[in-house]
C-alpha atoms as a PDB file:
ATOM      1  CA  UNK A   1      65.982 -17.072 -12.716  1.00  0.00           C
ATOM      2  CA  UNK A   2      62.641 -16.521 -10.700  1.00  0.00           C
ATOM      3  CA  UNK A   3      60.622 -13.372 -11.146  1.00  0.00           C
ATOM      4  CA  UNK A   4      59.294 -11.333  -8.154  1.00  0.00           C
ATOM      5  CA  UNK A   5      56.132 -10.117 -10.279  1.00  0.00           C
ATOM      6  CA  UNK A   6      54.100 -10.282 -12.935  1.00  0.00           C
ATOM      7  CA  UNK A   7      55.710  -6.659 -14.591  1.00  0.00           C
ATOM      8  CA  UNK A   8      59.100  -8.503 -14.800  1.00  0.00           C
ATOM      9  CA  UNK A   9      61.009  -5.841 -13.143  1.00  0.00           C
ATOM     10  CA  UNK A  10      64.302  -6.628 -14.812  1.00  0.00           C
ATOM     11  CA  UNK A  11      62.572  -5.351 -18.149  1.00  0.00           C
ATOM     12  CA  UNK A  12      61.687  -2.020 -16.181  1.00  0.00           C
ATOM     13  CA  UNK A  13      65.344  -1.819 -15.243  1.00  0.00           C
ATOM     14  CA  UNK A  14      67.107  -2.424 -18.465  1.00  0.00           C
ATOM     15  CA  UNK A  15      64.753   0.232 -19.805  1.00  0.00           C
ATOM     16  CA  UNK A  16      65.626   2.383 -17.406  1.00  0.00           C
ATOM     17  CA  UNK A  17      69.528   1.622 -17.502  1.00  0.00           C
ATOM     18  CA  UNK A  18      69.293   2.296 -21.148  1.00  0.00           C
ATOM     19  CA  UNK A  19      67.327   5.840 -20.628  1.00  0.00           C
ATOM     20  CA  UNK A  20      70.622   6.440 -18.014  1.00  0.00           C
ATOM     21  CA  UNK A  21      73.428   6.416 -20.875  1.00  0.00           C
ATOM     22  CA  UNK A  22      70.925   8.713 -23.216  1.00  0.00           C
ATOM     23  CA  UNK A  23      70.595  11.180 -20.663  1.00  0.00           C
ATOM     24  CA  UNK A  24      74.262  11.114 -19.608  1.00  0.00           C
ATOM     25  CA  UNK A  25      75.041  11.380 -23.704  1.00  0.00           C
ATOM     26  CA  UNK A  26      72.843  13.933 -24.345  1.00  0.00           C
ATOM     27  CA  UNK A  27      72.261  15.678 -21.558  1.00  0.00           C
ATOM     28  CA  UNK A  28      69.348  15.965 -18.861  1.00  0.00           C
ATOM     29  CA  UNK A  29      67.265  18.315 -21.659  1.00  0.00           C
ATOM     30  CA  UNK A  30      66.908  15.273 -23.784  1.00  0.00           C
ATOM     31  CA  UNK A  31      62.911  15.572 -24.377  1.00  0.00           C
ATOM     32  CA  UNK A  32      60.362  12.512 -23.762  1.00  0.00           C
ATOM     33  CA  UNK A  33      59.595  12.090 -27.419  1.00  0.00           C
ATOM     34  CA  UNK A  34      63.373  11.454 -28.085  1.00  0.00           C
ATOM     35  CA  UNK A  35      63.958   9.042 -25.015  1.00  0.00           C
ATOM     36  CA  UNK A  36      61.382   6.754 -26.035  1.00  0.00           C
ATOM     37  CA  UNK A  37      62.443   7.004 -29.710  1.00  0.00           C
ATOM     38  CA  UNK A  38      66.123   6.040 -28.557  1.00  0.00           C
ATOM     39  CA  UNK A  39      64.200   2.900 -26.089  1.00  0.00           C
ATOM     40  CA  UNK A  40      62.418   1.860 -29.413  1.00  0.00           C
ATOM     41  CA  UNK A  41      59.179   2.649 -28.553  1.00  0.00           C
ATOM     42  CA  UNK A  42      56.396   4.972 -28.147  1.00  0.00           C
ATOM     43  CA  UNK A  43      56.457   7.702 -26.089  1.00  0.00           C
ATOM     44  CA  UNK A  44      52.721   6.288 -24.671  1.00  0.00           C
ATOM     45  CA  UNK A  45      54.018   2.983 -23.516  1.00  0.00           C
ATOM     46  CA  UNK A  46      57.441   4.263 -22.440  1.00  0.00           C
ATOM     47  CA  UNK A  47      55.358   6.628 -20.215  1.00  0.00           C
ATOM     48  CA  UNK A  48      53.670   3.274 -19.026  1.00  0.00           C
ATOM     49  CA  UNK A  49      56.563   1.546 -18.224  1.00  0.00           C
ATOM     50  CA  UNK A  50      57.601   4.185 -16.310  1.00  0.00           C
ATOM     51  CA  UNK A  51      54.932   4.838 -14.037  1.00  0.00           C
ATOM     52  CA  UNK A  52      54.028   1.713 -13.600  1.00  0.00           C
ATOM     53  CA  UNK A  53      57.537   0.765 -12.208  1.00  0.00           C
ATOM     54  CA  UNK A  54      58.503   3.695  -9.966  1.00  0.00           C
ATOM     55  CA  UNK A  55      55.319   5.903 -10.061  1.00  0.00           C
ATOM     56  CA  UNK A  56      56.110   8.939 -11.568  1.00  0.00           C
ATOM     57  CA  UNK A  57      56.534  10.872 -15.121  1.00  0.00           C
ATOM     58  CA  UNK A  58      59.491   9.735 -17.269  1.00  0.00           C
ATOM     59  CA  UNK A  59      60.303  13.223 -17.210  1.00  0.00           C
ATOM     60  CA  UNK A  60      60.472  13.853 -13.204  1.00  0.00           C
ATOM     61  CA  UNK A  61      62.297  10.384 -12.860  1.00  0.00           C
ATOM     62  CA  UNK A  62      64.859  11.524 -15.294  1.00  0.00           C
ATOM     63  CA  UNK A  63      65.537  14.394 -13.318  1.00  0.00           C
ATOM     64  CA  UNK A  64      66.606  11.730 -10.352  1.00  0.00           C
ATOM     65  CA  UNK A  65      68.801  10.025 -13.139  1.00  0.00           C
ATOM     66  CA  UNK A  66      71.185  12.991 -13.217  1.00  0.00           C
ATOM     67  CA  UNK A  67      74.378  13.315 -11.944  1.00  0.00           C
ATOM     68  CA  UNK A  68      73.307  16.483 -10.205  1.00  0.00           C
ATOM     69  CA  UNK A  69      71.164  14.690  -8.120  1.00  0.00           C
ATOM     70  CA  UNK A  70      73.267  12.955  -5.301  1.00  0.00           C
ATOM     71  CA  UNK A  71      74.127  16.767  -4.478  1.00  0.00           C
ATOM     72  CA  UNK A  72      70.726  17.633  -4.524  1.00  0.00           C
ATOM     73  CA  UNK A  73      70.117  14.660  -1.867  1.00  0.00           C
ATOM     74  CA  UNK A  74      72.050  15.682   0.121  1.00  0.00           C
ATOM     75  CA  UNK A  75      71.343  19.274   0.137  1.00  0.00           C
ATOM     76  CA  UNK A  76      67.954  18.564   0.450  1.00  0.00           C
ATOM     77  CA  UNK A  77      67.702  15.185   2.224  1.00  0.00           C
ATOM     78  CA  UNK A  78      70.578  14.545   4.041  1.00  0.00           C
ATOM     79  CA  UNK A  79      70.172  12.535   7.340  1.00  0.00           C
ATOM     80  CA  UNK A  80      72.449  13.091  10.929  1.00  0.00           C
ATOM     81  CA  UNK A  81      72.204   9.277  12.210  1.00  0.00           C
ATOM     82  CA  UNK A  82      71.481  10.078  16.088  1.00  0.00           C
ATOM     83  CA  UNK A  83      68.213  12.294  14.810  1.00  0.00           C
ATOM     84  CA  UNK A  84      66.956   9.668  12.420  1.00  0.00           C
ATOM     85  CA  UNK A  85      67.792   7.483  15.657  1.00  0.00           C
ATOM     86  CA  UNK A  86      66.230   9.132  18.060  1.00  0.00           C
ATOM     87  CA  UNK A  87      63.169  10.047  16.134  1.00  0.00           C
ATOM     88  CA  UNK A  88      62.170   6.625  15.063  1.00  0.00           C
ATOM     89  CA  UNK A  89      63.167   7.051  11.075  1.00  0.00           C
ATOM     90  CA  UNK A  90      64.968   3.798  10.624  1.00  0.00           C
ATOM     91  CA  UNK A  91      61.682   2.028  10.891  1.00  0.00           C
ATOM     92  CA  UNK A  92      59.191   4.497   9.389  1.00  0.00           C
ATOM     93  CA  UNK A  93      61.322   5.352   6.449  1.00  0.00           C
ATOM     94  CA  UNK A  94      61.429   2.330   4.595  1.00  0.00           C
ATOM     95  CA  UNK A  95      59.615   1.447   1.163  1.00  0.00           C
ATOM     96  CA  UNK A  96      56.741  -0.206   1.083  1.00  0.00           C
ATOM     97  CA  UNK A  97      57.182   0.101   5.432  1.00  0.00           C
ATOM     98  CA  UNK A  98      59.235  -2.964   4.816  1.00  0.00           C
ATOM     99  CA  UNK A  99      60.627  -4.559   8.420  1.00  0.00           C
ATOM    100  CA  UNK A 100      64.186  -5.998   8.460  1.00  0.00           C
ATOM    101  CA  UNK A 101      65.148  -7.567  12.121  1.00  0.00           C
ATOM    102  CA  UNK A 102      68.635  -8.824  12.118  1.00  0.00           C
ATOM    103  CA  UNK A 103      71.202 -10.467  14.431  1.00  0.00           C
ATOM    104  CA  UNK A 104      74.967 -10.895  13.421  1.00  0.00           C
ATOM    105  CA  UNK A 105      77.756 -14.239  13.325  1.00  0.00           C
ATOM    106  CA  UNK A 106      79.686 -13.787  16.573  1.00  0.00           C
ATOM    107  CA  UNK A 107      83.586 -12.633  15.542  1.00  0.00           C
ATOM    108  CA  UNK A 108      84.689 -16.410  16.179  1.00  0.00           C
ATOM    109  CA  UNK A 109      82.204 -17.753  13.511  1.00  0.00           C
ATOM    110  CA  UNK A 110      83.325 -14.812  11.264  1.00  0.00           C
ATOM    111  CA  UNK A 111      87.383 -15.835  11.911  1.00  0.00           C
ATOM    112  CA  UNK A 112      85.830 -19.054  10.571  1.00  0.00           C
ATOM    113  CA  UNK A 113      85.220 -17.674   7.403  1.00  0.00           C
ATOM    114  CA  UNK A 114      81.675 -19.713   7.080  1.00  0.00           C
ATOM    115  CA  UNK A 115      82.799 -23.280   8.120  1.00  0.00           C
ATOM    116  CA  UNK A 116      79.782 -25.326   9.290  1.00  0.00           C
ATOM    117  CA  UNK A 117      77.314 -22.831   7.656  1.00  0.00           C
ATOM    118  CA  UNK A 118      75.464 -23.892   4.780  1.00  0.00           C
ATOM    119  CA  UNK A 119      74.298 -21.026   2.661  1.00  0.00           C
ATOM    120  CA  UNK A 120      71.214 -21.102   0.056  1.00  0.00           C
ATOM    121  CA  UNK A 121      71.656 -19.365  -3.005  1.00  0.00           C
ATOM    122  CA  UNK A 122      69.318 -18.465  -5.937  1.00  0.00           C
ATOM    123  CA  UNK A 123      69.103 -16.074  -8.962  1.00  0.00           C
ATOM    124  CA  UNK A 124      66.124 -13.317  -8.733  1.00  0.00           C
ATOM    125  CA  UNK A 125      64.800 -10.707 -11.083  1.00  0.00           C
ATOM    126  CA  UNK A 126      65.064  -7.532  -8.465  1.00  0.00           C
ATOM    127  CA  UNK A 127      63.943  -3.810  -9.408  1.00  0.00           C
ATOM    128  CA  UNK A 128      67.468  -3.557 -10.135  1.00  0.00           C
ATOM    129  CA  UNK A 129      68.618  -6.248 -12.564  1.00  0.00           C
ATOM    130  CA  UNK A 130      69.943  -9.711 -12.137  1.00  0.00           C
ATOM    131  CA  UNK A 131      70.024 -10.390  -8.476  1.00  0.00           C
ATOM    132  CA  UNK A 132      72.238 -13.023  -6.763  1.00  0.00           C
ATOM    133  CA  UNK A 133      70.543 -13.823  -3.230  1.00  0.00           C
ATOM    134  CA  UNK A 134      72.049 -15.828   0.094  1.00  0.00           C
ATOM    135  CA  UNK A 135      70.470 -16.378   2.864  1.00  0.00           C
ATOM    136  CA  UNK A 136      71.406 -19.374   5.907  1.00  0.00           C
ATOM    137  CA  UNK A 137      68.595 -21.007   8.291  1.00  0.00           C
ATOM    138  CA  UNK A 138      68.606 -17.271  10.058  1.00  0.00           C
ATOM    139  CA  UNK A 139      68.260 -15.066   7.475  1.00  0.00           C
ATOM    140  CA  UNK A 140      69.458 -13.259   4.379  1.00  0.00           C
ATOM    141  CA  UNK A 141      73.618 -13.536   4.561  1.00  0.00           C
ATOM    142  CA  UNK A 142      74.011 -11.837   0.539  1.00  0.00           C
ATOM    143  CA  UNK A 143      72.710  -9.827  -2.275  1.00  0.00           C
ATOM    144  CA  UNK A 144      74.413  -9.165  -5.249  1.00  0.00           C
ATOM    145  CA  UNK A 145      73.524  -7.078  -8.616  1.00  0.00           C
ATOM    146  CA  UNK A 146      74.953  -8.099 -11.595  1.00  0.00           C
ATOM    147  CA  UNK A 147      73.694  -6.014 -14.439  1.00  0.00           C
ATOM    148  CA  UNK A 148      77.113  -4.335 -14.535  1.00  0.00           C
ATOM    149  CA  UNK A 149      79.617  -7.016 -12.938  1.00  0.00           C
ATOM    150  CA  UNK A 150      78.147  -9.856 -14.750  1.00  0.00           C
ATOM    151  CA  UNK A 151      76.882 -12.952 -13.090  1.00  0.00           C
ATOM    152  CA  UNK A 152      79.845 -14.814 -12.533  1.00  0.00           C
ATOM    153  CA  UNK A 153      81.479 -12.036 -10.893  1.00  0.00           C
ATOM    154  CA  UNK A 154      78.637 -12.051  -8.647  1.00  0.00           C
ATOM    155  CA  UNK A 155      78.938 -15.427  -7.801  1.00  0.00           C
ATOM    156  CA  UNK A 156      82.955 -14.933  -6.927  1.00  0.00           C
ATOM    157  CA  UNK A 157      82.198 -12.156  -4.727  1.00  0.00           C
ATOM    158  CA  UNK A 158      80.088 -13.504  -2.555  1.00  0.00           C
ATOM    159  CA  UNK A 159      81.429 -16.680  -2.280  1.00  0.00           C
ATOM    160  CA  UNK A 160      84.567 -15.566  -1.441  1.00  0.00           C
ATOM    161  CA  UNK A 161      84.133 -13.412   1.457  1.00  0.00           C
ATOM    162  CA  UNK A 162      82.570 -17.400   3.070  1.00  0.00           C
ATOM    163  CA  UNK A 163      84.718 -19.983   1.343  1.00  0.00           C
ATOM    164  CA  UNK A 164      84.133 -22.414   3.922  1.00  0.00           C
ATOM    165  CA  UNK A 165      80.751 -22.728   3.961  1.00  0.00           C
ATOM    166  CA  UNK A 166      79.137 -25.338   2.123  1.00  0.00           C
ATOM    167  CA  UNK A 167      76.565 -23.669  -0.869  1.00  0.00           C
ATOM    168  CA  UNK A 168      73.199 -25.030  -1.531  1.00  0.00           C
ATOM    169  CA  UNK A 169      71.284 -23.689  -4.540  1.00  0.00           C
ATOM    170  CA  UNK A 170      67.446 -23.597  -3.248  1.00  0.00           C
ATOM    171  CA  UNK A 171      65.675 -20.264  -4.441  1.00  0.00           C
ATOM    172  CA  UNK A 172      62.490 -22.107  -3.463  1.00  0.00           C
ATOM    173  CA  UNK A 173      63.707 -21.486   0.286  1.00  0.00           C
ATOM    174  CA  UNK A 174      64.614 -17.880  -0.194  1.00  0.00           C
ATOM    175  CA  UNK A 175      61.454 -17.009  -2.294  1.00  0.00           C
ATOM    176  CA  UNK A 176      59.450 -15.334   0.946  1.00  0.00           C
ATOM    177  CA  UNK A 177      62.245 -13.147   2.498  1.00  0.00           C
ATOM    178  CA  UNK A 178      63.216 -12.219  -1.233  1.00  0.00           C
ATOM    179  CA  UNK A 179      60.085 -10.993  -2.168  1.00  0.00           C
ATOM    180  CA  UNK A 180      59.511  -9.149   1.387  1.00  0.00           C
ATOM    181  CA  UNK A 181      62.899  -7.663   0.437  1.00  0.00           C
ATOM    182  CA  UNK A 182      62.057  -6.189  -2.843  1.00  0.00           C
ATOM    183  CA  UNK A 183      58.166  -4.965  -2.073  1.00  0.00           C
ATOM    184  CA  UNK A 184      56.508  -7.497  -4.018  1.00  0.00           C
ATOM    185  CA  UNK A 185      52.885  -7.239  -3.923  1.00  0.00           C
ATOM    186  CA  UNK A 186      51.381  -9.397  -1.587  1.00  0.00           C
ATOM    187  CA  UNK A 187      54.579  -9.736   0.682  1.00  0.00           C
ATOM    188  CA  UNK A 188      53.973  -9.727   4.237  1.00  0.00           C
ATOM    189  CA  UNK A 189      56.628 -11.652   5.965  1.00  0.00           C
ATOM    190  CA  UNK A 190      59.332  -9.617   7.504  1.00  0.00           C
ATOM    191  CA  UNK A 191      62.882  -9.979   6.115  1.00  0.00           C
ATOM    192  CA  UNK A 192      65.636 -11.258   8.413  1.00  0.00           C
ATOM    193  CA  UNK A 193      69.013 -10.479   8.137  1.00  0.00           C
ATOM    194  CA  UNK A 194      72.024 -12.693   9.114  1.00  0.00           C
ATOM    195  CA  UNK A 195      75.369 -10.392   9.033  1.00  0.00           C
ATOM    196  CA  UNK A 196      78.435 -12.396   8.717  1.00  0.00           C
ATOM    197  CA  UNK A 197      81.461  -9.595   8.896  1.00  0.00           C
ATOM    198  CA  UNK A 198      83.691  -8.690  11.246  1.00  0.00           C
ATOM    199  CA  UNK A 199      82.460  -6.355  14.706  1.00  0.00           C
ATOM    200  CA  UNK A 200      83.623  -3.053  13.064  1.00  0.00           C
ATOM    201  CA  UNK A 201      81.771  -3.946   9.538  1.00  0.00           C
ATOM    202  CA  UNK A 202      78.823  -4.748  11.728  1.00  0.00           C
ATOM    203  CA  UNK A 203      79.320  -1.322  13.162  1.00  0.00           C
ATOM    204  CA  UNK A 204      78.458   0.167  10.554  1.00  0.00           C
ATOM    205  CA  UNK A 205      76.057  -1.485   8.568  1.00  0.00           C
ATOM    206  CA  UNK A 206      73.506  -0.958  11.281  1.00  0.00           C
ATOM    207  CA  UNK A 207      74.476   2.521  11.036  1.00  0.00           C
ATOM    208  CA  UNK A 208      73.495   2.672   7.204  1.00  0.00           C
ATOM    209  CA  UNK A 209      70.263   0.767   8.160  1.00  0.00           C
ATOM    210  CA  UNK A 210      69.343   4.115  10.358  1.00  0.00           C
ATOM    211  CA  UNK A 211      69.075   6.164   6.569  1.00  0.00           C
ATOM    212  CA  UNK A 212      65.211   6.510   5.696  1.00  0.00           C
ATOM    213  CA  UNK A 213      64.824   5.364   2.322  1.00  0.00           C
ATOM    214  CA  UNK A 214      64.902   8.658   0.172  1.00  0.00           C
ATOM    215  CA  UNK A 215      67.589  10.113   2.140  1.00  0.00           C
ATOM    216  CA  UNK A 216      71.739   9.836   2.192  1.00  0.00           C
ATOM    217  CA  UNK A 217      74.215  10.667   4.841  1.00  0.00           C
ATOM    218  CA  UNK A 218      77.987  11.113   4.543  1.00  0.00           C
ATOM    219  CA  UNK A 219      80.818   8.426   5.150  1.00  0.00           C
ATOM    220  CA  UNK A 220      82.276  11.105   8.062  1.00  0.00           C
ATOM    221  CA  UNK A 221      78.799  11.392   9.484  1.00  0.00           C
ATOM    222  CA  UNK A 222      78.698   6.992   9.419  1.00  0.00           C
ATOM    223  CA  UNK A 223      82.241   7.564  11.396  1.00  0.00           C
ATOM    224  CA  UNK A 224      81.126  10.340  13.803  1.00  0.00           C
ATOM    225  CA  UNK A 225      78.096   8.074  14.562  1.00  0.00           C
ATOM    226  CA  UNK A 226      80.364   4.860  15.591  1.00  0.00           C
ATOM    227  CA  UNK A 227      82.403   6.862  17.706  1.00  0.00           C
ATOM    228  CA  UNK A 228      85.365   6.881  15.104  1.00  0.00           C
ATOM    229  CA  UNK A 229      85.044  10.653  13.756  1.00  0.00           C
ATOM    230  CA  UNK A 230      88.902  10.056  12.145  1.00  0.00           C
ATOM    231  CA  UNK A 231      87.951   6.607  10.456  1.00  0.00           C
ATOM    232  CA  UNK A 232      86.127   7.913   7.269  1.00  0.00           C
ATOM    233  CA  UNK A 233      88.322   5.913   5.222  1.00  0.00           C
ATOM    234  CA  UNK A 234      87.852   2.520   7.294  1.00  0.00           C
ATOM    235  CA  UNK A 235      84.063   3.665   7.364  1.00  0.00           C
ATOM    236  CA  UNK A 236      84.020   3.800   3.389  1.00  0.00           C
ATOM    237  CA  UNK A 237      86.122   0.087   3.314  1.00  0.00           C
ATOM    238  CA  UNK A 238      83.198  -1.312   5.512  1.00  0.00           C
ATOM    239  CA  UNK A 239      80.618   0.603   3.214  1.00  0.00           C
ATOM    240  CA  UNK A 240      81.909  -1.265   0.149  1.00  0.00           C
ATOM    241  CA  UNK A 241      82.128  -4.271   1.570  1.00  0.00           C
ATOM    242  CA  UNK A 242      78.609  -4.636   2.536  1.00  0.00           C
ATOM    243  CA  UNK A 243      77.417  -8.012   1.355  1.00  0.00           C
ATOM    244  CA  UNK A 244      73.724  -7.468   1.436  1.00  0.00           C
ATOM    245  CA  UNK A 245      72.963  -4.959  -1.150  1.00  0.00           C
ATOM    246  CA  UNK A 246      69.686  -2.803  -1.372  1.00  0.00           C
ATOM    247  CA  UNK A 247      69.008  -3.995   2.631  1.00  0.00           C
ATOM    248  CA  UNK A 248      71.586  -2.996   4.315  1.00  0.00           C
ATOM    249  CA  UNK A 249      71.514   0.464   1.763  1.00  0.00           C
ATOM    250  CA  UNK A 250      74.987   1.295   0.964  1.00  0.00           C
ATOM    251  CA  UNK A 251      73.730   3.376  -1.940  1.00  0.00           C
ATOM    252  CA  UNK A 252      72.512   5.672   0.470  1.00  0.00           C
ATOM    253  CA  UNK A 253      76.401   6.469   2.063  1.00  0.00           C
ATOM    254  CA  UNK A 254      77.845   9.796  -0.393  1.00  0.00           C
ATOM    255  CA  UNK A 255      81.172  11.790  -0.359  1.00  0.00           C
ATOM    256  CA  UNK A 256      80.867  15.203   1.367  1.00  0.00           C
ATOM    257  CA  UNK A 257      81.257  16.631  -1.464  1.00  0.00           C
ATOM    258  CA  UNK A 258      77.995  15.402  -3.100  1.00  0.00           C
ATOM    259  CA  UNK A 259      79.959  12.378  -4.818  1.00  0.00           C
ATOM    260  CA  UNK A 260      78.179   9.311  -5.237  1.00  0.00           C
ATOM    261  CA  UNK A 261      81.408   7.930  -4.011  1.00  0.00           C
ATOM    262  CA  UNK A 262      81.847   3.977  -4.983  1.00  0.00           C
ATOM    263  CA  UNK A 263      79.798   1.209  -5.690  1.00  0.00           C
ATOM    264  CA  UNK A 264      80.521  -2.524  -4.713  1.00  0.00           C
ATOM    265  CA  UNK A 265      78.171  -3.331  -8.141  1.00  0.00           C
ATOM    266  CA  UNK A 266      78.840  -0.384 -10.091  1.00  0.00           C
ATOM    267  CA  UNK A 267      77.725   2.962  -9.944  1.00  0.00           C
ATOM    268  CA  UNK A 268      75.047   3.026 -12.270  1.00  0.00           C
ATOM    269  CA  UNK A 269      72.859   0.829  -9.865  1.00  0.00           C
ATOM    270  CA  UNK A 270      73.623   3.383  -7.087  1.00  0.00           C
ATOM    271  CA  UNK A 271      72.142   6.088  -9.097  1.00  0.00           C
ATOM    272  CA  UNK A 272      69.632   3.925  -9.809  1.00  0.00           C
ATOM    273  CA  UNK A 273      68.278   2.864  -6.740  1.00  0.00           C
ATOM    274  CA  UNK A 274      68.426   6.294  -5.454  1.00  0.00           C
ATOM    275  CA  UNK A 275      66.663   7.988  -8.509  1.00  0.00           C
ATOM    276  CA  UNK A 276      63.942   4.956  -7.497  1.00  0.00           C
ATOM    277  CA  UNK A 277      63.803   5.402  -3.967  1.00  0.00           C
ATOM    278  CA  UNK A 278      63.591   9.598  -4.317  1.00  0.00           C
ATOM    279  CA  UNK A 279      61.341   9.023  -6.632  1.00  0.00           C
ATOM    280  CA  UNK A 280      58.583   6.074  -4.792  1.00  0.00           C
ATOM    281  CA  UNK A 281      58.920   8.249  -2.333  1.00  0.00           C
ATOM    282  CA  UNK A 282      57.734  11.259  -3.675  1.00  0.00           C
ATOM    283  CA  UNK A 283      54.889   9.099  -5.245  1.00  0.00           C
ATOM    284  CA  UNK A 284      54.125   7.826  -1.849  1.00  0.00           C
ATOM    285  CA  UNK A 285      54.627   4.406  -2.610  1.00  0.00           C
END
């Protein structure tokens, strides 16, 4: 499996994942002292790790680890689509002013199901965990996480929605767009996206790629923008089925409610990469 950069940034995220199932066990009060007692070490270097990964205090990034704070997002940061649209936020908004151009299979290559297409495929260390990444000639096609599926899961996800397509393991190939993805250090090169999915799924994965990164929007709001206010639930189906994670930023589609709603890769990555995003954000990274 290939690291992105030098800080191993799986090691940042199993920290992190680990300081998640403190807090929810003992509640958000839990003080920094006994955090990095419970991570097994001191609270000096688990004050490192964190600021060196996101930017910010342990303490103010465990406040984005709540459960409380997808409500908060959305009181406080919630995005309508046609404003972030018309106002240019889709392009400013994103980490590290990372630049995704994309073009999608037509529906008769999709009905296909990926025959004639060879895919690439690789294992990464992401901000997030284990990372399974796809990408074709055109662009990246698939991203999966796998701290909390497992890697073979992964694997049987992703291949399944193409089982046509013949699969090529070549992480050498995918190296540039992968690190471009993820805000490695150094990474220039724009990322291209190649969405295989049907025209409705298409629909509305450009519509989650209009969300600034630090914000959320609803699954209605996703619907009213596609001009099908009564398809929330078709909206949410599409949401989940999303096959490039992180990019095309699923985590940032919520309940009305407040609810985090579901996760194709489990919801402790969604609260993850929003507590990350909120909180790079706020650091002004």
């Amino acid at each position: 499996m290939q690291n992105l950069a030098e800080d191993t940034q799986g090691y940042h995220f199993n920290v992190m994942r680990r300081a998640l199932d403190v807090i929810d066990a003992q509640g958000p009060s839990v003080s920094l002292d006994e955090l990095a007692l419970e991570m097994n070490m001191s609270p000096a270097h688990f004050q490192r790790v964190f600021s060196r990964w996101v930017g910010v205090s342990p303490k103010r990034y465990q406040q984005y680890l709540t459960l409380g704070h997808a409500k908060a997002l959305l009181a406080e940061r919630f995005t309508t689509l046609e404003t972030a649209h018309s106002t240019g936020l889709s392009g400013s908004g994103r980490l590290h002013d990372l630049f995704v151009r994309w073009e999608a299979m037509s529906p008769g290559d999709f009905a296909r199901k990926g025959g004639g297409l060879t895919i690439y495929w690789g294992w990464f260390q992401s901000p997030f965990g284990p990372a399974l990444v796809m990408g074709t000639d055109k662009g990246l096609c698939g991203i999966g996480f796998a701290s909390e599926t497992g890697e073979d899961h992964a694997w049987e996800d992703l291949v399944s929605r193409w089982p046509k397509a013949t699969y090529v393991e070549d992480p050498t190939r995918l190296h540039p767009w992968v690190n471009s993805a993820f805000g490695a250090e150094g990474a220039l090169e724009p990322t291209p996206l190649f969405m295989i999915g049907a025209p409705f799924q298409i629909k509305v994965w450009e519509a989650l790629m209009r969300i600034p990164s630090g914000h959320v929007t609803t699954y209605s709001e996703i619907a009213e923008f596609i001009g099908h206010p009564k398809a929330v639930r078709a909206v949410g189906t599409a949401v989940g089925r999303n096959p490039i994670s992180y990019l095309i930023p699923c985590h940032r589609a919520l309940r009305k409610s407040g609810g985090l709603g579901g996760y194709h890769w489990g919801l402790p990555v969604k609260r993850s990469i929003l507590a990350w995003e909120a909180a790079r954000q706020e650091a002004g990274a």
